[in-house]
C-alpha atoms as a PDB file:
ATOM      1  CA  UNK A   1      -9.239  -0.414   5.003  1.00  0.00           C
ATOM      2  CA  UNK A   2      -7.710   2.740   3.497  1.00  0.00           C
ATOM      3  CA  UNK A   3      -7.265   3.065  -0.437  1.00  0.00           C
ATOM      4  CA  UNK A   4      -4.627   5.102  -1.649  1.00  0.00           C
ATOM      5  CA  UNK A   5      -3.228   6.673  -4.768  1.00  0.00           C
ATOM      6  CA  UNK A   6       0.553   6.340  -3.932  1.00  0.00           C
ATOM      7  CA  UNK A   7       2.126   3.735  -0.965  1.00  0.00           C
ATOM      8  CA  UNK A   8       3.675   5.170   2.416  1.00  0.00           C
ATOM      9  CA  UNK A   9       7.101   5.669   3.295  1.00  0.00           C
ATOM     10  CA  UNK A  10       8.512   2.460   4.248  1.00  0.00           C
ATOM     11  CA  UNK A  11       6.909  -0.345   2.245  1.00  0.00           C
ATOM     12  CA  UNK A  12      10.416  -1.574   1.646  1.00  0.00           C
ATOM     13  CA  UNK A  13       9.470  -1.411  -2.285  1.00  0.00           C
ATOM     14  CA  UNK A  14      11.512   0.630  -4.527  1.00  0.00           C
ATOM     15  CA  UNK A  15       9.627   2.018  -7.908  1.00  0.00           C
ATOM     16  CA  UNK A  16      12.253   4.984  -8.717  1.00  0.00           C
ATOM     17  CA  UNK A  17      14.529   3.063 -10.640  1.00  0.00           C
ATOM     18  CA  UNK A  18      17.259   4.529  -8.607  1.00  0.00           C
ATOM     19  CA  UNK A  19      15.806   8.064  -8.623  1.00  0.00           C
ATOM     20  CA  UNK A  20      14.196   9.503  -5.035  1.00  0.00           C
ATOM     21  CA  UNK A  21      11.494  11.909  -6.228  1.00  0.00           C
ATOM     22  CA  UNK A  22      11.878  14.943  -3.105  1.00  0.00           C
ATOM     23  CA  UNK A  23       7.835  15.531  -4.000  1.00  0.00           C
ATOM     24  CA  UNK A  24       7.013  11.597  -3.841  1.00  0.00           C
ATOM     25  CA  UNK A  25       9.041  11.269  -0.577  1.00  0.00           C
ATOM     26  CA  UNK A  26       6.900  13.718   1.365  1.00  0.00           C
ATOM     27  CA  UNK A  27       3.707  12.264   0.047  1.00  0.00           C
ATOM     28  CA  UNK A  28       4.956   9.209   1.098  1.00  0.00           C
ATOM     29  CA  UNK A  29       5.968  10.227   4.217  1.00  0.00           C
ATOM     30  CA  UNK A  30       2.245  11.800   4.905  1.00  0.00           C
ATOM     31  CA  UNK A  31       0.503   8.814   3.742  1.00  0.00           C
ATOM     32  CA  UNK A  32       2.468   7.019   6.540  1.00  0.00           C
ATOM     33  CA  UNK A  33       1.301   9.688   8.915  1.00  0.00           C
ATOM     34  CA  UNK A  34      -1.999   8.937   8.463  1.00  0.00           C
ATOM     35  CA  UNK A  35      -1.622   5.512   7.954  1.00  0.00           C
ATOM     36  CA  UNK A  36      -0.038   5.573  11.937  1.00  0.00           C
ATOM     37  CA  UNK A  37      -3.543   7.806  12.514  1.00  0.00           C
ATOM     38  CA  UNK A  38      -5.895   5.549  10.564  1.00  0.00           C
ATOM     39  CA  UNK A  39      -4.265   2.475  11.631  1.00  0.00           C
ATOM     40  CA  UNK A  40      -6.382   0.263   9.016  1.00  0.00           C
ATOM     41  CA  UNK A  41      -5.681  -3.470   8.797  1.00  0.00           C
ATOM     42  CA  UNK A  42      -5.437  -3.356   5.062  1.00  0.00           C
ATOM     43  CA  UNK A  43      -3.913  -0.423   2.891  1.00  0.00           C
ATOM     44  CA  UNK A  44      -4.496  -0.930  -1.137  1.00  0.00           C
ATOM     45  CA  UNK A  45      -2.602   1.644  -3.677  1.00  0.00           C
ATOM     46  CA  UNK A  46      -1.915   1.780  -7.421  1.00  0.00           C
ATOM     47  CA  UNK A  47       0.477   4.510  -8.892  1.00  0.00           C
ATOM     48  CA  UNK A  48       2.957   1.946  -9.952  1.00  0.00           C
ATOM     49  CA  UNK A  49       0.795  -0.762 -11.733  1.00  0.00           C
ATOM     50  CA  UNK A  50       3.148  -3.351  -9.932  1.00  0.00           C
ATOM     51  CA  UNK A  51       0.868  -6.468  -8.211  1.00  0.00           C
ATOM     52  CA  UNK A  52       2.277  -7.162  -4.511  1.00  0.00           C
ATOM     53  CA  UNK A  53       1.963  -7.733  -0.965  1.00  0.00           C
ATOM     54  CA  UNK A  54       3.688  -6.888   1.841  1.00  0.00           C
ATOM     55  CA  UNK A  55       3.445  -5.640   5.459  1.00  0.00           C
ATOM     56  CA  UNK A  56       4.442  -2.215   6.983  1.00  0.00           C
ATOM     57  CA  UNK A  57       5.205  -2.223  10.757  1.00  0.00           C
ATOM     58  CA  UNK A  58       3.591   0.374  12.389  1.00  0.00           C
ATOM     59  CA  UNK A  59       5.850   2.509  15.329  1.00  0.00           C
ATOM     60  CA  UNK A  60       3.837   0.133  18.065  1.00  0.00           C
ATOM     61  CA  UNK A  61       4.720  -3.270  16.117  1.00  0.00           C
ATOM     62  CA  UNK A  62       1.185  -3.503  14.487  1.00  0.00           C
ATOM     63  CA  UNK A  63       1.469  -4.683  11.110  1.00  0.00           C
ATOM     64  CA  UNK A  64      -0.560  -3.343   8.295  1.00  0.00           C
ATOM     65  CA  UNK A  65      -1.315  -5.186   5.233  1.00  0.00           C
ATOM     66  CA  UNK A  66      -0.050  -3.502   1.772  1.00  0.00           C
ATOM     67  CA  UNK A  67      -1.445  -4.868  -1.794  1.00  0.00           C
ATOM     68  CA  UNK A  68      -0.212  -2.714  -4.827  1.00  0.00           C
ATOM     69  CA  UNK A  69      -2.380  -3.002  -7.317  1.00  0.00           C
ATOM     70  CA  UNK A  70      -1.018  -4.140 -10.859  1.00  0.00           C
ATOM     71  CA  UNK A  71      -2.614  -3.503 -14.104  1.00  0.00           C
ATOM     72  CA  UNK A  72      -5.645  -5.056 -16.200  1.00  0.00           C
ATOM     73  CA  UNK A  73      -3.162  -7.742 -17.967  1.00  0.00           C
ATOM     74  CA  UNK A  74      -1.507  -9.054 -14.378  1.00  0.00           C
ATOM     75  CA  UNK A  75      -4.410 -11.007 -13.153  1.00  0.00           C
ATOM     76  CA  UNK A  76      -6.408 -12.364 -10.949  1.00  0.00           C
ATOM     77  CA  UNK A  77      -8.584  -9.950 -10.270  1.00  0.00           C
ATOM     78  CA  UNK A  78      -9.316  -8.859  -6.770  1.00  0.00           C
ATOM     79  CA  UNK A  79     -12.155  -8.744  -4.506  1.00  0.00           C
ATOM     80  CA  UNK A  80     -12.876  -7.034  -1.111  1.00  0.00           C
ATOM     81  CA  UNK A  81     -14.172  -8.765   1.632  1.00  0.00           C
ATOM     82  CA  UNK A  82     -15.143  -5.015   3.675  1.00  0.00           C
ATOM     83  CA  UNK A  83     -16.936  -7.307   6.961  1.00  0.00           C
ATOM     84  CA  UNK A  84     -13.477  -9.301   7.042  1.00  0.00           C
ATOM     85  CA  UNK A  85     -11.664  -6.511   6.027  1.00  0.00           C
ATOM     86  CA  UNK A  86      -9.279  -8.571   3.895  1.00  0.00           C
ATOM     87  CA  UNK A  87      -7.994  -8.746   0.653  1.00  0.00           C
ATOM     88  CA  UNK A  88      -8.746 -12.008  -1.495  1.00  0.00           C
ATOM     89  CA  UNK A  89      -7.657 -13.766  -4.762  1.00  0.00           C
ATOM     90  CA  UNK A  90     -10.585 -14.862  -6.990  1.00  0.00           C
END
């Protein structure tokens, strides 16, 4: 599992409101390098305090789980199973 700050570079999400950041891109695009390094099954991230899921495809065709963590008010709160290293819904 690998818990981030921001999400990488290809999540297919779009929190800019139209607007590319040049400084968010790059961090973006490093957090994918190391997500194609780490290659965790699960990546969680904040910054946006939007709740989702979705999947990245790694350059080999693995997929990696994303969950964006929302903020106190979404609900339901979230749990880590680290031996099953999944993310589940309480």
């Amino acid at each position: 599992m690998l818990v981030t700050h921001d999400c990488p570079l290809g999540v297919g999400r779009v929190f800019f409101a139209g607007r590319i950041d040049p400084q968010s891109e790059s961090n973006r695009a490093a957090l994918l390098a190391i997500t194609e390094s780490a290659r965790p099954k699960v990546l969680v991230h904040g910054h946006y305090h939007q709740r989702y899921e979705s999947l990245l495809e790694l350059s080999d065709g693995d997929l990696v789980e994303i969950v964006g963590l929302g903020k106190d008010s979404d609900g339901p709160d979230l749990y880590w199973d680290l031996s099953a290293a999944s993310v589940l819904e309480r």
